[in-house]
C-alpha atoms as a PDB file:
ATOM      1  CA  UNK A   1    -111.228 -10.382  -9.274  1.00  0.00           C
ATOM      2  CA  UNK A   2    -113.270  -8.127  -7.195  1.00  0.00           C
ATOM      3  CA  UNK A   3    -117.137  -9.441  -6.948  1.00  0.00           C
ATOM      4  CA  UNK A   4    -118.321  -5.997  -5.992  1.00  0.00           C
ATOM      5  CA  UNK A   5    -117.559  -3.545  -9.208  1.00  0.00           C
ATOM      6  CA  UNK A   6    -118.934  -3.822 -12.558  1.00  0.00           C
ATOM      7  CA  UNK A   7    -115.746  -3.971 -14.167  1.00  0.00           C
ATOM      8  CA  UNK A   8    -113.017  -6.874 -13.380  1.00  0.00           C
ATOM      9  CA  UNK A   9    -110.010  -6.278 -11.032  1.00  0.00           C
ATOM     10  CA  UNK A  10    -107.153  -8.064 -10.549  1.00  0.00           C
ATOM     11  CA  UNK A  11    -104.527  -8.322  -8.536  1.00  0.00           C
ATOM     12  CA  UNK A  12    -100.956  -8.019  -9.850  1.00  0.00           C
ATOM     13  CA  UNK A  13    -100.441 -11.916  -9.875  1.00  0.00           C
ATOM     14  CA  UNK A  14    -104.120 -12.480 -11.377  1.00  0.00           C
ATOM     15  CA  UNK A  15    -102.854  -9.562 -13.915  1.00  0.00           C
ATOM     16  CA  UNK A  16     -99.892 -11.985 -14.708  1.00  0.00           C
ATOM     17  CA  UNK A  17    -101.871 -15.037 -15.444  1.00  0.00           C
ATOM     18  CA  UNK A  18    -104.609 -13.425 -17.988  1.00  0.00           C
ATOM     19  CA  UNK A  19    -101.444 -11.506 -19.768  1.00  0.00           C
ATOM     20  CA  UNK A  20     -99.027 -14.402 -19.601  1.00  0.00           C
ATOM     21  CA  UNK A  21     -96.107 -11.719 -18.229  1.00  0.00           C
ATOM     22  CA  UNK A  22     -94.598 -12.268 -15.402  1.00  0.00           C
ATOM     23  CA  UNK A  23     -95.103 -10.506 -11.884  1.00  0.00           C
ATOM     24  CA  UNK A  24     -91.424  -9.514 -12.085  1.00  0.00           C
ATOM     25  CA  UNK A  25     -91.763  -8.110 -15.726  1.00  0.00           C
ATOM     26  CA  UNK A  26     -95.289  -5.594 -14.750  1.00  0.00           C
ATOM     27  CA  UNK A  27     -93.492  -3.843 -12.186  1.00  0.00           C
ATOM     28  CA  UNK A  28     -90.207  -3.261 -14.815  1.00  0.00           C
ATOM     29  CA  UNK A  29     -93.074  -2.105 -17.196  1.00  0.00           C
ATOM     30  CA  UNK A  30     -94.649   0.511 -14.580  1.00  0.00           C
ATOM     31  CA  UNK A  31     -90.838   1.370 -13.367  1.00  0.00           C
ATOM     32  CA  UNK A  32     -90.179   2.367 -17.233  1.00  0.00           C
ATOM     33  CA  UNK A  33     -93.700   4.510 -17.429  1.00  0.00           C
ATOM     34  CA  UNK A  34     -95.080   1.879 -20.102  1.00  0.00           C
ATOM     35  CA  UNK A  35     -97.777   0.764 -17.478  1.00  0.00           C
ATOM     36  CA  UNK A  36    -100.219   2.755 -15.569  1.00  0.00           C
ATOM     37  CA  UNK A  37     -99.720   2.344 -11.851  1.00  0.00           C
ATOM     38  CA  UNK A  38    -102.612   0.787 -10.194  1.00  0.00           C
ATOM     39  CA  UNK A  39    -105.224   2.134  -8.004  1.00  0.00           C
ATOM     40  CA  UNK A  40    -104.042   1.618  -3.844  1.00  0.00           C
ATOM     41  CA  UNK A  41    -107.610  -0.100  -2.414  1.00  0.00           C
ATOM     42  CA  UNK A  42    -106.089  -0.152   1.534  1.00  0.00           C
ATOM     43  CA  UNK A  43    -102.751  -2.245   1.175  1.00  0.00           C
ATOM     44  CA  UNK A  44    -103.648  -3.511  -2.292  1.00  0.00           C
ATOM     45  CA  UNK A  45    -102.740  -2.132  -5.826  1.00  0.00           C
ATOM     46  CA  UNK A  46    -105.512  -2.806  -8.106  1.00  0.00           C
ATOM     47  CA  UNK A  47    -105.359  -3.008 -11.784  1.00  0.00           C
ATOM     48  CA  UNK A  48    -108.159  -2.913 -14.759  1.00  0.00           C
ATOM     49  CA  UNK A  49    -108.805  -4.167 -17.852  1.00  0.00           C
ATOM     50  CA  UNK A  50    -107.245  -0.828 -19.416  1.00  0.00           C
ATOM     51  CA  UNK A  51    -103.687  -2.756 -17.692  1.00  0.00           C
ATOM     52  CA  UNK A  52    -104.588  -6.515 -19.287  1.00  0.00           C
ATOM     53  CA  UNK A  53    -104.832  -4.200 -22.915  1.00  0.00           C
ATOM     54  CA  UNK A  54    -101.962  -2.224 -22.311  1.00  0.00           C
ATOM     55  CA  UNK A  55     -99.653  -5.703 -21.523  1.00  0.00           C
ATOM     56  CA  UNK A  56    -101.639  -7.197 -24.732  1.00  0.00           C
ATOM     57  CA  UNK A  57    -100.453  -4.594 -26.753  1.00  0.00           C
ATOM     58  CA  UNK A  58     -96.755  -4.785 -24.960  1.00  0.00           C
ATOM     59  CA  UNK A  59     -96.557  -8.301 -26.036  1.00  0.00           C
ATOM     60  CA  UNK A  60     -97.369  -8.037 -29.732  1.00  0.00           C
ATOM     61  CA  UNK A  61     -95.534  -4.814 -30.648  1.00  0.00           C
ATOM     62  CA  UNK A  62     -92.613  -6.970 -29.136  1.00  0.00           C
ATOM     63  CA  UNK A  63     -93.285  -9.731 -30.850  1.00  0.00           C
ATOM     64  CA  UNK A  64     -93.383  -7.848 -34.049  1.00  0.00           C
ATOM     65  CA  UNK A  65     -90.136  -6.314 -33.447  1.00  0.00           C
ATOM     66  CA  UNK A  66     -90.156  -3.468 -31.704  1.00  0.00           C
ATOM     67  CA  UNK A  67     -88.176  -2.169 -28.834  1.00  0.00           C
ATOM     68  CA  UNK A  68     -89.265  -1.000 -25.187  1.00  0.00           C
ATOM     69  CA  UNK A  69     -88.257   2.443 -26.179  1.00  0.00           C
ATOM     70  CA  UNK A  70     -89.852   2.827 -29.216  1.00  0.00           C
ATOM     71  CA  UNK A  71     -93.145   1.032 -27.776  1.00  0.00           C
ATOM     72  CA  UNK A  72     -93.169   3.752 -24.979  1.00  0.00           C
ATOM     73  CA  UNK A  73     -93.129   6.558 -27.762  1.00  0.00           C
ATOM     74  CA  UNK A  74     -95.913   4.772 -29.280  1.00  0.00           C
ATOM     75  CA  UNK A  75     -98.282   4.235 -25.956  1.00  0.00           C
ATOM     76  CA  UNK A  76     -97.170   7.845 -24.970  1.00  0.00           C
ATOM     77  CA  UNK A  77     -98.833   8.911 -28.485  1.00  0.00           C
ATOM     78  CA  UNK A  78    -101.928   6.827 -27.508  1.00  0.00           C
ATOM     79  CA  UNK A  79    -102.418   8.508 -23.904  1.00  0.00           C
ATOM     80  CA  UNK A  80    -101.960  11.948 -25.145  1.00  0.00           C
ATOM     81  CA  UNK A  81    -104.658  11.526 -27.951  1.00  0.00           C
ATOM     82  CA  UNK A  82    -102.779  11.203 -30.727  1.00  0.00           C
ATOM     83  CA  UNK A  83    -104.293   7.922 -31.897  1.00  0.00           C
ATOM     84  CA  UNK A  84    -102.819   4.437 -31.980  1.00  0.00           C
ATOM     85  CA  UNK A  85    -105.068   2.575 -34.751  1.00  0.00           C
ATOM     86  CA  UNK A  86    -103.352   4.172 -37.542  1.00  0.00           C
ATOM     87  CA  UNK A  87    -100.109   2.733 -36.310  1.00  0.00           C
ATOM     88  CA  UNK A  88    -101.363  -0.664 -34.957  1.00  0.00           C
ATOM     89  CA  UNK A  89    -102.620  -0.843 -38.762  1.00  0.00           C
ATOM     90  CA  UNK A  90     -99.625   0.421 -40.387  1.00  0.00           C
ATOM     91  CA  UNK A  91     -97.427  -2.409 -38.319  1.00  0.00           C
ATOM     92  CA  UNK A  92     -99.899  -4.747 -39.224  1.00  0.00           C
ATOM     93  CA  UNK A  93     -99.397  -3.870 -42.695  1.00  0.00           C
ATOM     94  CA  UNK A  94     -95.864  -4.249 -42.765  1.00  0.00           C
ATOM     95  CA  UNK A  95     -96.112  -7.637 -40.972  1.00  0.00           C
ATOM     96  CA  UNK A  96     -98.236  -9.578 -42.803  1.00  0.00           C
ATOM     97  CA  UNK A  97     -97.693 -11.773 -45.422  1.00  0.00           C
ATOM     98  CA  UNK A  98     -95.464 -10.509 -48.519  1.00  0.00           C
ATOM     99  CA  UNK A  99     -96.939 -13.727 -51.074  1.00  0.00           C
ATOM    100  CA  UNK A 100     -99.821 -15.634 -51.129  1.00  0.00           C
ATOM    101  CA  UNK A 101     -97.916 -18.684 -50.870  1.00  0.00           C
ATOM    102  CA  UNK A 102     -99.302 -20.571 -47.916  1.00  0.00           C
ATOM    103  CA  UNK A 103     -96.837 -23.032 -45.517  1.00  0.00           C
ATOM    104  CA  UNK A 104     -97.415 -26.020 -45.423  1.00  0.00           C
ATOM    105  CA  UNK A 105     -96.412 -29.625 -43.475  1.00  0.00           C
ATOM    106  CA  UNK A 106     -94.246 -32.223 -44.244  1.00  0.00           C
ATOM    107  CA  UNK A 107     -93.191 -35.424 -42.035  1.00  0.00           C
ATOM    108  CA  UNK A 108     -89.852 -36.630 -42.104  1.00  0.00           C
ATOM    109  CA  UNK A 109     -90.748 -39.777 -43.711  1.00  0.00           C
ATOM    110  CA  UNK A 110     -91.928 -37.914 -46.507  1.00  0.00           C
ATOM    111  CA  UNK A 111     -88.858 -35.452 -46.662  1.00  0.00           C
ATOM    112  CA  UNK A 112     -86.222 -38.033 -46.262  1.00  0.00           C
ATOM    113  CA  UNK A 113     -87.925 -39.927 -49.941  1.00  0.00           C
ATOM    114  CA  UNK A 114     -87.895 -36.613 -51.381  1.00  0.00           C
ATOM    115  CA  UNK A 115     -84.373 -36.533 -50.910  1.00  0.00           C
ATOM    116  CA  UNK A 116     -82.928 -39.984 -51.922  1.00  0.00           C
ATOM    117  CA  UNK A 117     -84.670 -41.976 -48.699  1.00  0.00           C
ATOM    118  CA  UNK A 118     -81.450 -41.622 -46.862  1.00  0.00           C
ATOM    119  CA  UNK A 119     -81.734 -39.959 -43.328  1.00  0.00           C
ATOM    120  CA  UNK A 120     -79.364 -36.340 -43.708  1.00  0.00           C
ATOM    121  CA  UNK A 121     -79.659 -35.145 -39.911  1.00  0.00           C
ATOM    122  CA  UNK A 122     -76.966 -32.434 -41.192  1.00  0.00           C
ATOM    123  CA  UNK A 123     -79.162 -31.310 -44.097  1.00  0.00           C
ATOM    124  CA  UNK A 124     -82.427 -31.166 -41.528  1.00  0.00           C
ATOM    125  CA  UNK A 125     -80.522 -29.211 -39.248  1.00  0.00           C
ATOM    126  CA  UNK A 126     -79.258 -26.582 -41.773  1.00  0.00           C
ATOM    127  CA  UNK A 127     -82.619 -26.603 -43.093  1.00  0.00           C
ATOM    128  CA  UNK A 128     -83.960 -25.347 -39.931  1.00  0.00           C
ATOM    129  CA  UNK A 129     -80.958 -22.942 -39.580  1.00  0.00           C
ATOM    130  CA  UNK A 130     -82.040 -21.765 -42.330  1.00  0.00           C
ATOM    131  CA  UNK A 131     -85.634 -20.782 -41.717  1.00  0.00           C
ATOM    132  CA  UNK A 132     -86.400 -23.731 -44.930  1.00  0.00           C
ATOM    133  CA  UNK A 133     -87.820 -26.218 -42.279  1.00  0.00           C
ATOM    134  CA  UNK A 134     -89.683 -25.260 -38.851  1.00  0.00           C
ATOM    135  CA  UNK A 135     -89.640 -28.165 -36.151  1.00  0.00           C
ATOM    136  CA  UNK A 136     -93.489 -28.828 -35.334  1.00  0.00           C
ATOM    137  CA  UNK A 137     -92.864 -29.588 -31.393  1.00  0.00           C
ATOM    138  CA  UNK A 138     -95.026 -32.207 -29.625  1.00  0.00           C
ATOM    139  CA  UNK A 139     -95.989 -34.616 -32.234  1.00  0.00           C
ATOM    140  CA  UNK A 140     -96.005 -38.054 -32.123  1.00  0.00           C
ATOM    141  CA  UNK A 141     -93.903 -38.146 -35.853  1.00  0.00           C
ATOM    142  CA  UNK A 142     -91.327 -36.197 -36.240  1.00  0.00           C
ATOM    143  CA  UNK A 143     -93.135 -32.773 -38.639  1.00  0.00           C
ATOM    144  CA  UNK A 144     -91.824 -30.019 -39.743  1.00  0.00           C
ATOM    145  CA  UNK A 145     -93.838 -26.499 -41.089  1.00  0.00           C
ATOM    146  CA  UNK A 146     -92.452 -25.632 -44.480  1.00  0.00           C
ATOM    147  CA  UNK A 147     -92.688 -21.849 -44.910  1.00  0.00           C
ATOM    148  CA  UNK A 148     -92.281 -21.591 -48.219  1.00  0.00           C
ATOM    149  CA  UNK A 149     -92.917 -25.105 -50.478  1.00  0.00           C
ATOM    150  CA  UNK A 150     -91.766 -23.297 -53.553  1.00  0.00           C
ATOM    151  CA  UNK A 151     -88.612 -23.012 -52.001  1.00  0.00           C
ATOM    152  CA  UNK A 152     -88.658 -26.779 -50.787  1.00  0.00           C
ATOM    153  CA  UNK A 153     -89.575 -27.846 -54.662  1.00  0.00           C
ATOM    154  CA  UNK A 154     -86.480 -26.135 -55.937  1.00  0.00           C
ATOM    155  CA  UNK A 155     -84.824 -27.613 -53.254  1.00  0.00           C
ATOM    156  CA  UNK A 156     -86.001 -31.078 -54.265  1.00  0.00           C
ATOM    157  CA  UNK A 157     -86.004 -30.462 -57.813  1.00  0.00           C
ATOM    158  CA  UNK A 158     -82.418 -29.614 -58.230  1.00  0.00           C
ATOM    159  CA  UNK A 159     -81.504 -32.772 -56.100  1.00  0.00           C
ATOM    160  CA  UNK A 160     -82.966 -35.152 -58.042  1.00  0.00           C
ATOM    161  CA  UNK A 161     -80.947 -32.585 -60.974  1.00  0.00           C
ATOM    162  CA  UNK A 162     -77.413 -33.969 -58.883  1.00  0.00           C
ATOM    163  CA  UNK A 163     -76.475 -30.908 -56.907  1.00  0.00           C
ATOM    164  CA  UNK A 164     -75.430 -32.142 -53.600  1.00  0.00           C
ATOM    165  CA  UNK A 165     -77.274 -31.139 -50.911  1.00  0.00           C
ATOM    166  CA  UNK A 166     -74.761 -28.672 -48.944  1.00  0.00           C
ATOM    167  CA  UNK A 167     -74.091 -26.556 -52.902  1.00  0.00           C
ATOM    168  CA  UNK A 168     -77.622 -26.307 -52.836  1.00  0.00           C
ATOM    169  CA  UNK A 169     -78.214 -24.575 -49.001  1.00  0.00           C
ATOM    170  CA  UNK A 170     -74.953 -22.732 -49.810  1.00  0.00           C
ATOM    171  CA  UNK A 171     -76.327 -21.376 -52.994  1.00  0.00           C
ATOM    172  CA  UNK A 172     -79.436 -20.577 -51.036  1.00  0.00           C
ATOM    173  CA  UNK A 173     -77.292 -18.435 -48.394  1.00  0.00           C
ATOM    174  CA  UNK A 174     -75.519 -16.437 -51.159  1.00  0.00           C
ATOM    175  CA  UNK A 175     -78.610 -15.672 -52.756  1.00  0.00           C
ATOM    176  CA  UNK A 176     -79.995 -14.517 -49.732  1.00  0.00           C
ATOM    177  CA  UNK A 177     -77.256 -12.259 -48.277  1.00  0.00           C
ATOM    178  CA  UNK A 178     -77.902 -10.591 -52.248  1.00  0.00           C
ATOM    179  CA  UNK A 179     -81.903 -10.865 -52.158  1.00  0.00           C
ATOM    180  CA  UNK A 180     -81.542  -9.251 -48.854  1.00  0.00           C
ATOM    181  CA  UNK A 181     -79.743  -6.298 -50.168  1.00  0.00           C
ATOM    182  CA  UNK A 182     -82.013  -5.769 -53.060  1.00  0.00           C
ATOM    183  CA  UNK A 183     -84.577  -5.219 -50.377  1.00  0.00           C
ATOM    184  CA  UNK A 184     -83.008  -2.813 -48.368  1.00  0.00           C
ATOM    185  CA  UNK A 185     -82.299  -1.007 -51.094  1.00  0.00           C
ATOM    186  CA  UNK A 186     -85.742  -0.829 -51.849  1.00  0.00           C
ATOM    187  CA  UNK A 187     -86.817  -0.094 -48.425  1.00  0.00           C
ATOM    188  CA  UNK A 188     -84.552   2.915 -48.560  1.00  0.00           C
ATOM    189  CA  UNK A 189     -85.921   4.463 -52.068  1.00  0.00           C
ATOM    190  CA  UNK A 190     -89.152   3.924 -51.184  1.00  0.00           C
ATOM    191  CA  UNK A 191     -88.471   5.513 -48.057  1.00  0.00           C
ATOM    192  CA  UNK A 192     -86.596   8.667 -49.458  1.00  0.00           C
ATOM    193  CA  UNK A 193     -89.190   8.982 -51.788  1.00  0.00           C
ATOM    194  CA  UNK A 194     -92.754   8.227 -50.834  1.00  0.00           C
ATOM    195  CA  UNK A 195     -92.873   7.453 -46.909  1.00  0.00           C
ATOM    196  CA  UNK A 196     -91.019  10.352 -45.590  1.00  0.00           C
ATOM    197  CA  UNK A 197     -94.002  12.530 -45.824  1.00  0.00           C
ATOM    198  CA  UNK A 198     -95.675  10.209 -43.518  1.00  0.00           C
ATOM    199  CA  UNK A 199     -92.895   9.832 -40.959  1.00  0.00           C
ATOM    200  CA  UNK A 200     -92.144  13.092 -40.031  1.00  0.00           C
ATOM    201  CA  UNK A 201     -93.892  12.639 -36.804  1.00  0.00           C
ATOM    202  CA  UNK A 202     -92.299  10.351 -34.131  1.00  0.00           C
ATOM    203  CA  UNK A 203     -94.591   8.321 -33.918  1.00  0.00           C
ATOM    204  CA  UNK A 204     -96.712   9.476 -36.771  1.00  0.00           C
ATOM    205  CA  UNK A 205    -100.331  10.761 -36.391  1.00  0.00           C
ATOM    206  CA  UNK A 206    -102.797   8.175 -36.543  1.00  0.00           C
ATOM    207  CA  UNK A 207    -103.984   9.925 -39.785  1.00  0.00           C
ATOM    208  CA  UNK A 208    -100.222   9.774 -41.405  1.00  0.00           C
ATOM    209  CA  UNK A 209     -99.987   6.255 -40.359  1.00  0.00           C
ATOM    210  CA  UNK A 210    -103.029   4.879 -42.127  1.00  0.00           C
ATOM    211  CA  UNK A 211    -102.069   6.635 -45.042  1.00  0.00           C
ATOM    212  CA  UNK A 212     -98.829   4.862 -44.911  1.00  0.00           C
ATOM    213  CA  UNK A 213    -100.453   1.716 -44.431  1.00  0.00           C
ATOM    214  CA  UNK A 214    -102.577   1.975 -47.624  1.00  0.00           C
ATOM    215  CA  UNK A 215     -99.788   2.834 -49.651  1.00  0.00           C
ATOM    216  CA  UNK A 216     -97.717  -0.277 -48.369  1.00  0.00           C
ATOM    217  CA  UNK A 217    -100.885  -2.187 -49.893  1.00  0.00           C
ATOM    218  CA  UNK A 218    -100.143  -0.188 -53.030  1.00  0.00           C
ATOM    219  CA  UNK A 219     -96.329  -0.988 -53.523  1.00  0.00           C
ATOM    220  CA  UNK A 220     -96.266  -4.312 -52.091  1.00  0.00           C
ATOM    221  CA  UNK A 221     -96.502  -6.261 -54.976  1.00  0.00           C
ATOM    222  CA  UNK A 222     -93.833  -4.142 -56.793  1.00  0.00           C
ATOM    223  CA  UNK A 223     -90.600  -5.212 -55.192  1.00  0.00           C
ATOM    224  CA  UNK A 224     -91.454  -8.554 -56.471  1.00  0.00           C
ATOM    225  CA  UNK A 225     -92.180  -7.655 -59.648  1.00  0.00           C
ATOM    226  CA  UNK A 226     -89.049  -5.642 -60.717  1.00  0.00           C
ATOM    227  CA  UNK A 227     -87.497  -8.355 -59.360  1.00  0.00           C
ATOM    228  CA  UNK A 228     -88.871 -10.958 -61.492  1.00  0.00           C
ATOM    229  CA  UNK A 229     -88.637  -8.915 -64.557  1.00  0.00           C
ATOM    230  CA  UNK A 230     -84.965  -8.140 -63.623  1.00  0.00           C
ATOM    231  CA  UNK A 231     -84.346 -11.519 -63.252  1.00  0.00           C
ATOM    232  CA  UNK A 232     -85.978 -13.060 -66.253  1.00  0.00           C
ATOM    233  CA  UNK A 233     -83.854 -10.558 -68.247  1.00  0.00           C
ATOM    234  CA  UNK A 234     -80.588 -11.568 -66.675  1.00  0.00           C
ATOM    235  CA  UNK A 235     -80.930 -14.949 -67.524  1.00  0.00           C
ATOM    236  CA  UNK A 236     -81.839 -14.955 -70.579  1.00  0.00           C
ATOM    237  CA  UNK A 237     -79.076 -12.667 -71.468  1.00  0.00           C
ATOM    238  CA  UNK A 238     -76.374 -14.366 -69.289  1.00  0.00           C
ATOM    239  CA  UNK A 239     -77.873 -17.760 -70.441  1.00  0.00           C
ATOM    240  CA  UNK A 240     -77.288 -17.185 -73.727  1.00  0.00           C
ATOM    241  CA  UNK A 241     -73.740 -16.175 -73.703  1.00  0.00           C
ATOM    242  CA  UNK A 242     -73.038 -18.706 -71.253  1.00  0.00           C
ATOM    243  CA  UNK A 243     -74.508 -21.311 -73.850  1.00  0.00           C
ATOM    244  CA  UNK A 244     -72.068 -19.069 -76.249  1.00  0.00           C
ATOM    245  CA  UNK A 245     -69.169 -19.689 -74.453  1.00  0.00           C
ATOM    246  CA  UNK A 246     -69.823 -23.628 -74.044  1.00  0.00           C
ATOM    247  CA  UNK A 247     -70.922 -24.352 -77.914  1.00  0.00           C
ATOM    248  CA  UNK A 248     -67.638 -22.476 -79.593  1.00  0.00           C
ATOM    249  CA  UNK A 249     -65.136 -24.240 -80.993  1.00  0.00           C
ATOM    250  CA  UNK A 250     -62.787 -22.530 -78.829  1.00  0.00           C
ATOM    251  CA  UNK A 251     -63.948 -23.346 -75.857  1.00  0.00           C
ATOM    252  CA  UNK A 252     -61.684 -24.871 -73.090  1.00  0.00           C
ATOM    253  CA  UNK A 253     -61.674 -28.501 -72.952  1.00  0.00           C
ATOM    254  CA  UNK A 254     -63.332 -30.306 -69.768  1.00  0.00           C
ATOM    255  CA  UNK A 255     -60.777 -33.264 -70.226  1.00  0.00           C
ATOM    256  CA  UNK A 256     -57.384 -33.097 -68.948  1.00  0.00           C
ATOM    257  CA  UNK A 257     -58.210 -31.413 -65.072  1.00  0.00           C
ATOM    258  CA  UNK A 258     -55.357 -32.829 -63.212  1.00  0.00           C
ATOM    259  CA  UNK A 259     -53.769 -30.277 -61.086  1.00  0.00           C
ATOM    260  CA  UNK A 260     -50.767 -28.420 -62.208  1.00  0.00           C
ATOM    261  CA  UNK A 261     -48.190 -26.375 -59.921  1.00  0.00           C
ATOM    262  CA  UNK A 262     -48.035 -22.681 -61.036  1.00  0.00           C
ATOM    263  CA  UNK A 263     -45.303 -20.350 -59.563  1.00  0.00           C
ATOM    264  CA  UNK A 264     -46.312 -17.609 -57.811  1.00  0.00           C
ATOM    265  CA  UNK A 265     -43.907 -15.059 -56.132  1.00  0.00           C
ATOM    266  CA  UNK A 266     -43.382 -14.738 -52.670  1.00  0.00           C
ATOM    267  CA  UNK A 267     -44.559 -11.732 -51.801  1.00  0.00           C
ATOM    268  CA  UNK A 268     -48.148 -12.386 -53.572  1.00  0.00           C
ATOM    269  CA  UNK A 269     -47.813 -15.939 -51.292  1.00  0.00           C
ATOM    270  CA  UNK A 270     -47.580 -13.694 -48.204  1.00  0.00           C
ATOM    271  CA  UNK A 271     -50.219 -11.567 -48.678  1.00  0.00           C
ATOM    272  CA  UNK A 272     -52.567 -14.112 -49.564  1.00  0.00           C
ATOM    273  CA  UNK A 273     -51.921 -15.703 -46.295  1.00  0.00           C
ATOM    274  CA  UNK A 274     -52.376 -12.567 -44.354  1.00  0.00           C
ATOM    275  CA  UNK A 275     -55.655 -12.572 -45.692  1.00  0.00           C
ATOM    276  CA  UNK A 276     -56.727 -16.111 -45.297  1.00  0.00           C
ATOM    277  CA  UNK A 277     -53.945 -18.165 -43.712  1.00  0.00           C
ATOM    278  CA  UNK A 278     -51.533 -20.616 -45.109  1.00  0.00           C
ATOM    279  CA  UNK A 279     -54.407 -23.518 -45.462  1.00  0.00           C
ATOM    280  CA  UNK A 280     -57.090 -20.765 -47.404  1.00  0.00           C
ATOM    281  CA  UNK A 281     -54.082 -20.303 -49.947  1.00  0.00           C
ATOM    282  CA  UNK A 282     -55.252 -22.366 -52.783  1.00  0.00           C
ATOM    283  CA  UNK A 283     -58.688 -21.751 -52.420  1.00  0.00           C
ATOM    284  CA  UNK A 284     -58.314 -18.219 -52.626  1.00  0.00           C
ATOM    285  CA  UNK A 285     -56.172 -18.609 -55.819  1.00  0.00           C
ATOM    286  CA  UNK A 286     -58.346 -20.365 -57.617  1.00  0.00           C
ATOM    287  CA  UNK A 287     -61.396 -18.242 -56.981  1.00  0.00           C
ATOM    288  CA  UNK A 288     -59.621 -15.123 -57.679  1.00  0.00           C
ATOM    289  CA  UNK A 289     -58.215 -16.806 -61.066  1.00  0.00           C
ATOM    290  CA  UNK A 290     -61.964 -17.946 -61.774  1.00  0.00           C
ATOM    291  CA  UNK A 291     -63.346 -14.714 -61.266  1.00  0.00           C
ATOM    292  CA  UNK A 292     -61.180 -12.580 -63.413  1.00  0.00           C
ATOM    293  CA  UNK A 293     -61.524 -15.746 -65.889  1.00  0.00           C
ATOM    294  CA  UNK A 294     -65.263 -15.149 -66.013  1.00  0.00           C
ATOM    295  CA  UNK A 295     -65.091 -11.442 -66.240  1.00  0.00           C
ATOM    296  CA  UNK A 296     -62.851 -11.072 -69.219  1.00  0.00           C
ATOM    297  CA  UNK A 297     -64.990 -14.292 -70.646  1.00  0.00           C
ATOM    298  CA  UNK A 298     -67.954 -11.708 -70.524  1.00  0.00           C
ATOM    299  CA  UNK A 299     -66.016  -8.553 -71.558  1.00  0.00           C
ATOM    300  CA  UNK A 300     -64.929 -10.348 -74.726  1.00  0.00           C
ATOM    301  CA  UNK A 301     -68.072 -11.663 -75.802  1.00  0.00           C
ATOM    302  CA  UNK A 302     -70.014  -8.124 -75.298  1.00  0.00           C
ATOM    303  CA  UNK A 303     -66.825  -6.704 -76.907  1.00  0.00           C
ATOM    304  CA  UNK A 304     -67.708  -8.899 -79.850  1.00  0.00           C
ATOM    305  CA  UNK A 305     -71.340  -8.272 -80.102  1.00  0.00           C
ATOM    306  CA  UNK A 306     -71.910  -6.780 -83.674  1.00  0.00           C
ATOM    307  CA  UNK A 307     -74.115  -3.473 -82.763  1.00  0.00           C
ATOM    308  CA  UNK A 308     -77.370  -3.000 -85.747  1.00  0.00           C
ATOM    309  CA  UNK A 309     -76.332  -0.178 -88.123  1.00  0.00           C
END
């Protein structure tokens, strides 16, 4: 740092220790245009505080997500006037929390006697596949950040219900793959039908952007909300007809589930393989058979609902 100007200067390799990039990774940033180019003092380049910002900025719109192109169109918005704060607060917005749950910490003592007290290194480590467990690095006990304990309760509360530990992650990977989708779906009406106004510009005006951001505020709250509702009506209609289906005289006996060889013809044997190979066979059988068991299950029952005159 230069002792003789009133604001700091740094070399490029003092520049890469107050920004934590590399040396290498500043001159790909000023090669792309994302970085000024410094000032030439004699046979040295010179950089500025305006540089340590700029790579500040980098670093977190990358860490939030975002690519070196579309960072570029951002900073390129900034230099010609346009107005970053809206945006910076509109990705801000979008990245923060989504519940007030809090995380919390757990050691592995304490997991393992939530779980039976038996050690389950395959359960830990699809727990932290799964984004259910975080591995808390340089501890002297083993700790782990739980993201969600909600999630962990359930977890722990079905357990001690019987369900074996891998139905209960696998249940948890369905439901995401379809919790997923609900969001994007949501992401995309919302989109279509309230956002698009404010993202005609790319990037948008700073104006446009904290607009958006105050209307994330807004609708925030209501994805989870339908989805509750939604879901509180599904069970208790699908509940009930499930109970239905167990309490009638007619339903299928539970005794008696020995295996029993069914004929099938060849050609439906072939195809099935095709699709899942001579060992998948069975499997796929049985889930097909289940499925179309369930559905006509359903269809009869809402077929039999008497409807008020």
């Amino acid at each position: 740092m230069s002792e003789q100007s009133a604001q700091p200067e740094y070399r490029i390799e003092d520049l890469a220790h107050h920004s934590g990039a590399t040396v290498r990774t500043i001159r790909a940033y000023q090669d792309r245009g994302l970085l000024p180019r410094p000032e030439r003092r004699g046979r040295s380049n010179v950089y500025g505080d305006a540089h340590l910002a700029r790579l500040r900025q980098i670093a977190d719109l990358l860490d939030r997500g975002y690519t070196l192109a579309s960072i570029k169109e951002l900073l390129e918005a900034w230099d010609t006037g346009r107005g970053l704060g809206g945006v910076l607060g509109l990705v801000a917005e979008v990245h923060g929390p989504w519940t007030d749950e809090e995380a919390a910490r757990i050691s592995r003592a304490e997991l393992d006697a939530r779980f039976g007290g038996t050690p389950d290194e395959d359960a830990i480590r699809e727990a932290v596949e799964l984004g259910v467990l975080e591995r808390l690095p340089d501890r002297e006990a083993e700790e782990y950040l739980v993201p969600s304990p909600q999630e962990l309760a359930v977890a722990v509360e079905l357990y001690a219900a019987g369900v074996p530990l891998p139905a209960i992650t696998g249940h948890l990977r369905e439901l995401r793959d379809q919790v997923e989708h609900i969001a994007s779906r949501f992401l995309e009406f919302t989109t279509e039908h309230v956002f698009a106004r404010y993202l005609e510009h790319r990037p948008p005006t700073d104006a446009d952007a904290a607009e958006a951001a105050t209307m994330v505020r807004r609708l925030r709250p209501l994805a989870q909300q339908t989805v509750d509702a939604e879901l509180a009506r599904a069970m208790r209609l699908l509940a009930t007809r499930h109970l239905q289906l167990h309490l009638s005289p007619d339903a299928p006996s539970t005794k008696g589930d020995e295996p029993r060889s069914v004929a099938l013809p060849a050609d439906t044997i072939r195809a099935v393989q095709s699709l899942v190979g001579a060992d998948g066979v069975a499997a796929f059988v049985t889930a097909a058979t289940e499925r179309e068991v369930g559905k006509r299950t359903l269809d009869s029952l809402a077929s039999n609902r008497q409807i008020p005159g």
